[in-house]
PDB file of N, CA and C in Angstrom:
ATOM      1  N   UNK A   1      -1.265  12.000  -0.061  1.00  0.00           N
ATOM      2  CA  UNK A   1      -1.178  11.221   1.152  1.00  0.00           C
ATOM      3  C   UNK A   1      -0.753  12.139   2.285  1.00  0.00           C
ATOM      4  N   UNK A   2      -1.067  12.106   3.199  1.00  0.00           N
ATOM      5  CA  UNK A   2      -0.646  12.629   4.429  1.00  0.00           C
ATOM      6  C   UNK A   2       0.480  12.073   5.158  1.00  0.00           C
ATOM      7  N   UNK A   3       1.429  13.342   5.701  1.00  0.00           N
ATOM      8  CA  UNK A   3       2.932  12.933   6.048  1.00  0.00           C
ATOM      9  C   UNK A   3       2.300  12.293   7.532  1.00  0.00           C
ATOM     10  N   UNK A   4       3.140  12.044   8.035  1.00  0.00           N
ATOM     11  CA  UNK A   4       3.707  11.561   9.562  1.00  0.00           C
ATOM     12  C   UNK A   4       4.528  12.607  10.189  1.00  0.00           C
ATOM     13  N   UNK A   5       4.167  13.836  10.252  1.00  0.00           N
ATOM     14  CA  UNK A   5       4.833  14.605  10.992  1.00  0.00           C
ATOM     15  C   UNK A   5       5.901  14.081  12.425  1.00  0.00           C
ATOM     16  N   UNK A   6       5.250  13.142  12.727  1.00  0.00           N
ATOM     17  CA  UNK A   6       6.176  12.687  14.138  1.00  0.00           C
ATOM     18  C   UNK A   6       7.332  12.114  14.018  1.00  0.00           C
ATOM     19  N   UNK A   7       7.016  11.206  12.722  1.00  0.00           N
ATOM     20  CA  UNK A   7       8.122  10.314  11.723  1.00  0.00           C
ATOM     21  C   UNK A   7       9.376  10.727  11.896  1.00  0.00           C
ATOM     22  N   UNK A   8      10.690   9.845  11.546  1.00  0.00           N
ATOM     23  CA  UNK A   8      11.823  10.487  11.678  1.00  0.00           C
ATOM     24  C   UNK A   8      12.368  11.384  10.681  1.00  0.00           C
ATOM     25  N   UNK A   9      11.654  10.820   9.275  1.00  0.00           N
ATOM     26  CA  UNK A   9      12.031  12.060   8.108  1.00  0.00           C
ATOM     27  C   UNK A   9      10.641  12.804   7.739  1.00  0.00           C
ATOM     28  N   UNK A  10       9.541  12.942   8.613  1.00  0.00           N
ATOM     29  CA  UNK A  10       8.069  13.390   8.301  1.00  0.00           C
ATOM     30  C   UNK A  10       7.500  12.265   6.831  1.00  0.00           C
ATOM     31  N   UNK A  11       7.641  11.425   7.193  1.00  0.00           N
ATOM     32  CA  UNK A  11       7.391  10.337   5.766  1.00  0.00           C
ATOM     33  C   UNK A  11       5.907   9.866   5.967  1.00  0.00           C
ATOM     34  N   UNK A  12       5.484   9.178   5.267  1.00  0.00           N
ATOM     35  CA  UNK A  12       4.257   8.546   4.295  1.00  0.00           C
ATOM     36  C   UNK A  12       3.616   7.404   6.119  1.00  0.00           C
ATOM     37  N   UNK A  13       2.661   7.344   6.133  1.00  0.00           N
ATOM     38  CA  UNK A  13       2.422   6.215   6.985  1.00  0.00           C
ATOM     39  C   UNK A  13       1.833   5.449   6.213  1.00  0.00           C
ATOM     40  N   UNK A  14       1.433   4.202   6.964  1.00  0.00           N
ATOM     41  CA  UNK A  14       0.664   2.888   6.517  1.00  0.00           C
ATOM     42  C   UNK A  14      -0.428   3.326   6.486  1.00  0.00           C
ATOM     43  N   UNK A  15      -1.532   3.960   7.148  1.00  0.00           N
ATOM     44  CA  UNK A  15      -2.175   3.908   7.510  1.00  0.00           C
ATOM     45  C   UNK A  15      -2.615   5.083   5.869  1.00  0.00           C
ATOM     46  N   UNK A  16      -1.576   6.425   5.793  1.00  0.00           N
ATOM     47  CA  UNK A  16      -2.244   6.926   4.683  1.00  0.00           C
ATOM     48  C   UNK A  16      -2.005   6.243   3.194  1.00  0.00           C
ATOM     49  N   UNK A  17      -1.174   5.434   3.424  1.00  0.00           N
ATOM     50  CA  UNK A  17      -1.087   4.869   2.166  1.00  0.00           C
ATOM     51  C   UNK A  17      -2.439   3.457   1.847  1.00  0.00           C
ATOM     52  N   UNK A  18      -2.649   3.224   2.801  1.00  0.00           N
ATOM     53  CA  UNK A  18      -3.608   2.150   2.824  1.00  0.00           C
ATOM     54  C   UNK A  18      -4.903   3.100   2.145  1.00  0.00           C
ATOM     55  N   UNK A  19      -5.178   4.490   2.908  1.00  0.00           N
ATOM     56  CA  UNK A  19      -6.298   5.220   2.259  1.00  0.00           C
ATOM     57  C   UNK A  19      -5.855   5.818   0.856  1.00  0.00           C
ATOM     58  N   UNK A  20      -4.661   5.697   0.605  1.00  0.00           N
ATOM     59  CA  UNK A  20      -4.719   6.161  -0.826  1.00  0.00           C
ATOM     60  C   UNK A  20      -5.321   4.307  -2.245  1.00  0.00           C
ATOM     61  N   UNK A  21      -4.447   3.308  -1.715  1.00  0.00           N
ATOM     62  CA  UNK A  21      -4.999   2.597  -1.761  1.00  0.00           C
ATOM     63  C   UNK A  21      -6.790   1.946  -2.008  1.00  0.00           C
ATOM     64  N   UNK A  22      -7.145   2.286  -0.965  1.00  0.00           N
ATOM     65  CA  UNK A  22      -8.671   2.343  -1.040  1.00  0.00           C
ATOM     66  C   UNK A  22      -9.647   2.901  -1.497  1.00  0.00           C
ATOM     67  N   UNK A  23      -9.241   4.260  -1.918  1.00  0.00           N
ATOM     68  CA  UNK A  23      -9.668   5.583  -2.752  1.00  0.00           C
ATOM     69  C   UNK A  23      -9.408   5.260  -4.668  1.00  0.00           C
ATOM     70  N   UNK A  24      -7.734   5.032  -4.469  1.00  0.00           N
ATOM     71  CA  UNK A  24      -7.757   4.630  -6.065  1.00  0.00           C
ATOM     72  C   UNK A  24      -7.668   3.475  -6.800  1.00  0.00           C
ATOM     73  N   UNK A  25      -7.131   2.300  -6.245  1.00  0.00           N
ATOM     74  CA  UNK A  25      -6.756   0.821  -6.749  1.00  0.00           C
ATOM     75  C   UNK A  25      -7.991   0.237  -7.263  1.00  0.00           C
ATOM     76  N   UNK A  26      -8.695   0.412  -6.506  1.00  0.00           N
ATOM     77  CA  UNK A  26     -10.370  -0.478  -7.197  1.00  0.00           C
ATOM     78  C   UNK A  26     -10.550  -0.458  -8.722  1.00  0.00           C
ATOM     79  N   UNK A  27     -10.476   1.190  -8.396  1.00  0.00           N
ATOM     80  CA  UNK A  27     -10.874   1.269  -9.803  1.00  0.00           C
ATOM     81  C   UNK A  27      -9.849   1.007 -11.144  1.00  0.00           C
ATOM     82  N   UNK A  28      -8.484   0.745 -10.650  1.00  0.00           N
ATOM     83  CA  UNK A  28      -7.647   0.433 -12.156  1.00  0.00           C
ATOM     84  C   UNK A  28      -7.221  -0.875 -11.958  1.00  0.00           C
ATOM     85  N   UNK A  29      -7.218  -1.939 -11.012  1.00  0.00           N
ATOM     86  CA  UNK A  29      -6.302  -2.484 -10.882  1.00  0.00           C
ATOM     87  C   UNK A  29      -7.458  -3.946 -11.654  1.00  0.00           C
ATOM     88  N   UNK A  30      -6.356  -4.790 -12.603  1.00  0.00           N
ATOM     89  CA  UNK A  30      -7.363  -5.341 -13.522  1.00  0.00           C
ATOM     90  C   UNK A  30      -6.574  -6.616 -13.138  1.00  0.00           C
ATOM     91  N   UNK A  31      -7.424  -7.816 -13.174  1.00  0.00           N
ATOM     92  CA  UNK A  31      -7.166  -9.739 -12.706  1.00  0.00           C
ATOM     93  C   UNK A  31      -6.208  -9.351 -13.181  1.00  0.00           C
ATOM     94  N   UNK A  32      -5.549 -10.859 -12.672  1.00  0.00           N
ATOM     95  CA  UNK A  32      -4.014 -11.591 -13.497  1.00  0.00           C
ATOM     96  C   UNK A  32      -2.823 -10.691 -13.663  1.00  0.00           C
ATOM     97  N   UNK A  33      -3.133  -9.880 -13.108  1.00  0.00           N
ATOM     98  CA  UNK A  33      -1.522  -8.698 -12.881  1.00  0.00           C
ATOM     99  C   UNK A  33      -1.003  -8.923 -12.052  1.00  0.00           C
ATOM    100  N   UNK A  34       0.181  -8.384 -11.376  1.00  0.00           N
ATOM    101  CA  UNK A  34       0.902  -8.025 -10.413  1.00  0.00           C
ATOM    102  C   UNK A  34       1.100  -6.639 -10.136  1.00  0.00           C
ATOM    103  N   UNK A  35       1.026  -6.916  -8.877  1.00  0.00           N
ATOM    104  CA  UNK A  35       1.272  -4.987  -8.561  1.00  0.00           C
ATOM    105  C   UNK A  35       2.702  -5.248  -8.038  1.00  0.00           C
ATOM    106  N   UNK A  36       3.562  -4.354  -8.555  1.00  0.00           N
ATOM    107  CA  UNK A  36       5.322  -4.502  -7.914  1.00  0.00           C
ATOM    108  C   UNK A  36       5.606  -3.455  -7.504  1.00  0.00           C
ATOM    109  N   UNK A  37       5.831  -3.493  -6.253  1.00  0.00           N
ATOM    110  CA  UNK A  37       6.433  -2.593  -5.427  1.00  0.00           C
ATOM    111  C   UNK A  37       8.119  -2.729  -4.664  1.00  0.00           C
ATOM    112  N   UNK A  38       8.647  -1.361  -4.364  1.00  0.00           N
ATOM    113  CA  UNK A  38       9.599  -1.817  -3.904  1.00  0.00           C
ATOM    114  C   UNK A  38      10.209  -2.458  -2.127  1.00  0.00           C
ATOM    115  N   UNK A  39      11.336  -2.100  -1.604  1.00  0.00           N
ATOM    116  CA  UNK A  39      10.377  -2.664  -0.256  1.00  0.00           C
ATOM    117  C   UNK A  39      10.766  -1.493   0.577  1.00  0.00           C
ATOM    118  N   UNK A  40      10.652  -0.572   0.359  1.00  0.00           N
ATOM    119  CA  UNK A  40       9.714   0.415   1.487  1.00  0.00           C
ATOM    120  C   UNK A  40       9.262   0.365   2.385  1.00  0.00           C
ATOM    121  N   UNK A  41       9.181   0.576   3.548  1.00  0.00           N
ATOM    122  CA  UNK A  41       9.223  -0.181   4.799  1.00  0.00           C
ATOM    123  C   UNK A  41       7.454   0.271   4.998  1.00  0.00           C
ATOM    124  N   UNK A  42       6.629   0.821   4.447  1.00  0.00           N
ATOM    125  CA  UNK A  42       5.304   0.839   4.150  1.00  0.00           C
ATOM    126  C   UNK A  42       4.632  -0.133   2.971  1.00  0.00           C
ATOM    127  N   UNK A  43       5.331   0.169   2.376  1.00  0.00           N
ATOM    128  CA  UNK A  43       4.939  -1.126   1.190  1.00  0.00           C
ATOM    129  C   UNK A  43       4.954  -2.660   1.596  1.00  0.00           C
ATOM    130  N   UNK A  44       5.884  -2.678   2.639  1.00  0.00           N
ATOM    131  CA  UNK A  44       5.790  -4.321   2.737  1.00  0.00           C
ATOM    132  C   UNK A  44       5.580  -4.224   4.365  1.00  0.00           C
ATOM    133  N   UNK A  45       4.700  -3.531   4.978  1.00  0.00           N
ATOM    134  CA  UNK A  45       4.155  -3.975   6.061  1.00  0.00           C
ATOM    135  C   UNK A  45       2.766  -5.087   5.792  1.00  0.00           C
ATOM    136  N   UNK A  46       3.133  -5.568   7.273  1.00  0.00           N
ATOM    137  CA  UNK A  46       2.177  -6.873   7.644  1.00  0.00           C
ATOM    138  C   UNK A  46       0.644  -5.777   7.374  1.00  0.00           C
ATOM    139  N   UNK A  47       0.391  -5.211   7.603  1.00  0.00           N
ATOM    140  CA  UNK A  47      -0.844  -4.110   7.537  1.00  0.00           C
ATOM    141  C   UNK A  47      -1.342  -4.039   5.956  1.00  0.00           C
ATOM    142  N   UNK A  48      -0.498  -3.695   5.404  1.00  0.00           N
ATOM    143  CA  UNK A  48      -0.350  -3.671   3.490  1.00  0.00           C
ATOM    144  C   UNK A  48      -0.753  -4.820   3.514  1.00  0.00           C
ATOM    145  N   UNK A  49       0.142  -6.115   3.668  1.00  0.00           N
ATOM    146  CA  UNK A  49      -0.013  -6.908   2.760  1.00  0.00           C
ATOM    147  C   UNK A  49      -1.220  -7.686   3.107  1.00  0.00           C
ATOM    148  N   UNK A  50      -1.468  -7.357   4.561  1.00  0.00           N
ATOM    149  CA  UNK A  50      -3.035  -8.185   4.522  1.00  0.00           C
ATOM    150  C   UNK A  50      -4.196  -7.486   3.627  1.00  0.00           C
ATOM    151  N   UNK A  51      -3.683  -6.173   2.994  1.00  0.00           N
ATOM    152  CA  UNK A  51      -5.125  -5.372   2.575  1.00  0.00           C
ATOM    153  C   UNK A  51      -4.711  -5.852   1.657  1.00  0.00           C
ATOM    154  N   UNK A  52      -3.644  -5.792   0.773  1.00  0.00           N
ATOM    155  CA  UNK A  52      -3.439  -6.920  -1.020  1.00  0.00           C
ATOM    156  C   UNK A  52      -4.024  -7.918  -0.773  1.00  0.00           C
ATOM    157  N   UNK A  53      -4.050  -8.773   0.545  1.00  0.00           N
ATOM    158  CA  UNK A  53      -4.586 -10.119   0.447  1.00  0.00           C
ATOM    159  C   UNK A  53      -6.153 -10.274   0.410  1.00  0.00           C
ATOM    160  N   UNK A  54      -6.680  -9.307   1.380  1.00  0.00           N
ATOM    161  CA  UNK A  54      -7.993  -9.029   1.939  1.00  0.00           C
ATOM    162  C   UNK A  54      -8.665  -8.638   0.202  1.00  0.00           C
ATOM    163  N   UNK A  55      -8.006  -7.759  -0.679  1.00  0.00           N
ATOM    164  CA  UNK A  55      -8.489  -7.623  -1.591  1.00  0.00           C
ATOM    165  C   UNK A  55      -8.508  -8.332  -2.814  1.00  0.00           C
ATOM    166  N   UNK A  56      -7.899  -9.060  -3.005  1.00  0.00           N
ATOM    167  CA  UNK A  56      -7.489 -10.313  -3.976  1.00  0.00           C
ATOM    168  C   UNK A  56      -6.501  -9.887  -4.991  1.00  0.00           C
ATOM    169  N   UNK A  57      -5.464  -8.950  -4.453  1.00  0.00           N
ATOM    170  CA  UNK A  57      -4.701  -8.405  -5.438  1.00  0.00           C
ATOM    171  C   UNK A  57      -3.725  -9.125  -5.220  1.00  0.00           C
ATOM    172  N   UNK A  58      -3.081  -9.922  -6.336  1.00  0.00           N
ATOM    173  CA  UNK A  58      -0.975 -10.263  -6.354  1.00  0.00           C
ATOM    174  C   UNK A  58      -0.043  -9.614  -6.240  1.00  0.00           C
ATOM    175  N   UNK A  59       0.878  -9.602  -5.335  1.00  0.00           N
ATOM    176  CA  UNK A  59       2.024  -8.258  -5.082  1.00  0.00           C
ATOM    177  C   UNK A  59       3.345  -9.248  -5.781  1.00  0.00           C
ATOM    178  N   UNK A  60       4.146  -8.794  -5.361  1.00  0.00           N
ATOM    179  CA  UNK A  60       5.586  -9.217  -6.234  1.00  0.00           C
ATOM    180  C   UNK A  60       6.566  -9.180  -4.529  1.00  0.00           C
ATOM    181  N   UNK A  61       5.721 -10.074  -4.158  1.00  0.00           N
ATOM    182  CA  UNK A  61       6.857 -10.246  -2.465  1.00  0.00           C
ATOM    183  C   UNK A  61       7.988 -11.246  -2.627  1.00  0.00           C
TER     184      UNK A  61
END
């Protein structure tokens, strides 16, 4: 994933985590699961959780 250099600790953005997301989840993520995450202030953005929703995946909110 690509940092956020501008960031206050150079950390993870939404935006690259959404493309890591999109690159690998398709392919493992199988019905009737939950994906659990913690709350990470990327993990539980409004941005995230519309792409869990947009994709038909269950999170653990």
């Amino acid at each position: 994933m690509d940092r956020n250099f501008e960031a206050k600790k150079c950390s993870y953005s939404i935006n690259s985590y959404i493309k890591v997301l999109d690159i690998i989840f398709p392919g493992y993520y199988i019905d009737d699961l939950y994906f659990i995450q913690d709350n990470t202030p990327i993990y539980i953005a409004n941005k995230v959780k519309k792409w869990f929703e947009d994709n038909g995946i269950d999170t653990s909110d």
